[in-house]
C-alpha atoms as a PDB file:
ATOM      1  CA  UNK A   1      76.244 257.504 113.299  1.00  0.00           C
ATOM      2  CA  UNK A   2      75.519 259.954 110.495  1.00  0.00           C
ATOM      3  CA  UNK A   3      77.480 260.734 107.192  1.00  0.00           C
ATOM      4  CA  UNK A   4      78.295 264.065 109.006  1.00  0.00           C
ATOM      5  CA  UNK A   5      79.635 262.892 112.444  1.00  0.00           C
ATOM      6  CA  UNK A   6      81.504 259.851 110.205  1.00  0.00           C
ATOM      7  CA  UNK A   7      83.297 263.036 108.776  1.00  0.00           C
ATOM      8  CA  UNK A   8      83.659 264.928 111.437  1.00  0.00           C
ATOM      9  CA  UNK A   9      85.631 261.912 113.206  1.00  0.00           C
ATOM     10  CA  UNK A  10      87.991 261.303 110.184  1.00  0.00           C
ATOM     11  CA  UNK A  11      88.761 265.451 109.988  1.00  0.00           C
ATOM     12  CA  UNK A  12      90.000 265.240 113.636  1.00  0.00           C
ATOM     13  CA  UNK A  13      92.091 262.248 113.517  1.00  0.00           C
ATOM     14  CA  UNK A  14      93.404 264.087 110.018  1.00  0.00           C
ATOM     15  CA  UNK A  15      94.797 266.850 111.722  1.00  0.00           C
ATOM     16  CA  UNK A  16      95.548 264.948 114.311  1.00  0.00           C
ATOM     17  CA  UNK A  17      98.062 263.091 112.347  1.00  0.00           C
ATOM     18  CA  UNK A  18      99.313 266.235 110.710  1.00  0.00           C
ATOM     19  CA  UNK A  19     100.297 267.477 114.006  1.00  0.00           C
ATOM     20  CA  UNK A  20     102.193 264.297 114.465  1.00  0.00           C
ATOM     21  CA  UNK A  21     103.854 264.549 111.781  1.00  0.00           C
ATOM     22  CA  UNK A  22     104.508 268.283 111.495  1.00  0.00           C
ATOM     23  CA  UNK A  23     106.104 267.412 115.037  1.00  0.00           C
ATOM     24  CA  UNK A  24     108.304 265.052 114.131  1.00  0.00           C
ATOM     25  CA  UNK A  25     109.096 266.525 110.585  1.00  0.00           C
ATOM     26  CA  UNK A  26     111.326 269.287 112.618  1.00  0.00           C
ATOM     27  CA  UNK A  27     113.223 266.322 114.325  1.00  0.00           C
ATOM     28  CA  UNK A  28     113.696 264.530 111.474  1.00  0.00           C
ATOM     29  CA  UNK A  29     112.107 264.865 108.091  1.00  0.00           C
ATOM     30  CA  UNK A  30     113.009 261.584 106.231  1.00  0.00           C
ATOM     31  CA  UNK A  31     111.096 259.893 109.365  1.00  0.00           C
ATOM     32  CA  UNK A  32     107.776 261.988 109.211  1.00  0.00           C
ATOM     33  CA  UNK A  33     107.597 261.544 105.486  1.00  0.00           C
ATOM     34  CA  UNK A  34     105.224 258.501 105.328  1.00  0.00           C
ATOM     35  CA  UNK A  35     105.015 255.906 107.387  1.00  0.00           C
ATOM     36  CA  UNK A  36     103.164 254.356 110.391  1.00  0.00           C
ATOM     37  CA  UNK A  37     104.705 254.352 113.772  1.00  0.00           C
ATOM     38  CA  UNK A  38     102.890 252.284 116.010  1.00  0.00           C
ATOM     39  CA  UNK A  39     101.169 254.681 118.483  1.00  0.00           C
ATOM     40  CA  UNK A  40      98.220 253.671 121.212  1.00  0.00           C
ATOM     41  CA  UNK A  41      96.292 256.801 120.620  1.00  0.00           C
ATOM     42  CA  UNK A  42      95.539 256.387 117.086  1.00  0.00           C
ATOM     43  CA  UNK A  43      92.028 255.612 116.098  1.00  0.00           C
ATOM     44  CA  UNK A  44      92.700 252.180 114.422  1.00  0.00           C
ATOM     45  CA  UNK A  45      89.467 252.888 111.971  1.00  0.00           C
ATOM     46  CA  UNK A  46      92.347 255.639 110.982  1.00  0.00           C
ATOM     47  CA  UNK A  47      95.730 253.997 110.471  1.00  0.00           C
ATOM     48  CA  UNK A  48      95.697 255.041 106.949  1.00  0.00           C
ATOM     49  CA  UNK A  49      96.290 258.355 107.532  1.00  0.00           C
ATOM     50  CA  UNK A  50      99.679 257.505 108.970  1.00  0.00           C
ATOM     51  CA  UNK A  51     100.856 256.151 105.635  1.00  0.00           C
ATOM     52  CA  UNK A  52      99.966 259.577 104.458  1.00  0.00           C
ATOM     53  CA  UNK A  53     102.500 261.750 104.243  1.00  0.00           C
ATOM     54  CA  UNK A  54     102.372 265.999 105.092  1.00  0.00           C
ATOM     55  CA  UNK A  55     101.169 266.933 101.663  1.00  0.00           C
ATOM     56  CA  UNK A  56      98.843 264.134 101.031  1.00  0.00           C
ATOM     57  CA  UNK A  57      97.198 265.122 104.496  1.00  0.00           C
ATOM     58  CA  UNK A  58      96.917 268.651 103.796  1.00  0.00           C
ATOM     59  CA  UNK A  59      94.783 268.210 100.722  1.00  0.00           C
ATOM     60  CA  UNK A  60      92.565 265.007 102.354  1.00  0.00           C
ATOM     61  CA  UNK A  61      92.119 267.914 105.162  1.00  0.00           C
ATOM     62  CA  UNK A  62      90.908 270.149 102.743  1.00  0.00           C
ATOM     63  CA  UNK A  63      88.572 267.479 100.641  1.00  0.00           C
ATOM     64  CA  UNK A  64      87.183 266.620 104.555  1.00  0.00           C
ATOM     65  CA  UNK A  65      86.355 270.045 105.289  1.00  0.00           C
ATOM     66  CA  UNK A  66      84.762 270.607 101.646  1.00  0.00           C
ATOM     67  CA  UNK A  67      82.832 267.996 102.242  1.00  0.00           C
ATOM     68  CA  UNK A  68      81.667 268.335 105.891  1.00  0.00           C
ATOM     69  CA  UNK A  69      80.438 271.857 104.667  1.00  0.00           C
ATOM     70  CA  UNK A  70      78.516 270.685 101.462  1.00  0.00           C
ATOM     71  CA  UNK A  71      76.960 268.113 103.406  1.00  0.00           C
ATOM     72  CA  UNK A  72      75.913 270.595 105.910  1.00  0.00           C
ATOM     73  CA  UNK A  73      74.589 272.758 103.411  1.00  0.00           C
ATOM     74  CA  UNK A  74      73.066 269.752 101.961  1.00  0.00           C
ATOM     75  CA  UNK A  75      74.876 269.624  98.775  1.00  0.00           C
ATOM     76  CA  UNK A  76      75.259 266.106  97.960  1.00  0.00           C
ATOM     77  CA  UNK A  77      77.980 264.711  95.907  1.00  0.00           C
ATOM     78  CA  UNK A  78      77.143 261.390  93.273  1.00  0.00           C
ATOM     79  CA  UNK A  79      78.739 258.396  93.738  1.00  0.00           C
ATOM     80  CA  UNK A  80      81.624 257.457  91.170  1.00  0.00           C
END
């Protein structure tokens, strides 16, 4: 699997998990906040993004999709 498809993955199970927990933030905020529920249909390579919480997600959303496009345009970013 390719850097791009690697990304592609994690950006759907990141809004994924937003859904979630823009879901269950009207029920109950305090609860969607950050924390990880244990749910089949999560992508175990992916639990981490449950610990996230709504704002953290946003942005790693954002960074995903920044970097899914640079690497398409193939801009490459340097290790740190």
């Amino acid at each position: 699997m390719d850097d791009a498809e690697l990304l592609r993955r994690e950006l759907r199970a990141a809004r994924d998990e937003l859904v979630r927990k823009r879901t269950d933030e009207t029920d109950d905020p305090v609860a969607a906040a950050s924390q990880l529920p244990l749910m089949p249909e999560r992508d175990a390579e992916f639990l981490r993004l449950a610990l996230m919480s709504v704002n953290d997600l946003e942005t790693h959303i954002d960074r995903l999709e920044r970097d899914l496009a640079d690497l398409e345009n193939g801009i490459d970013h340097p290790d740190d």
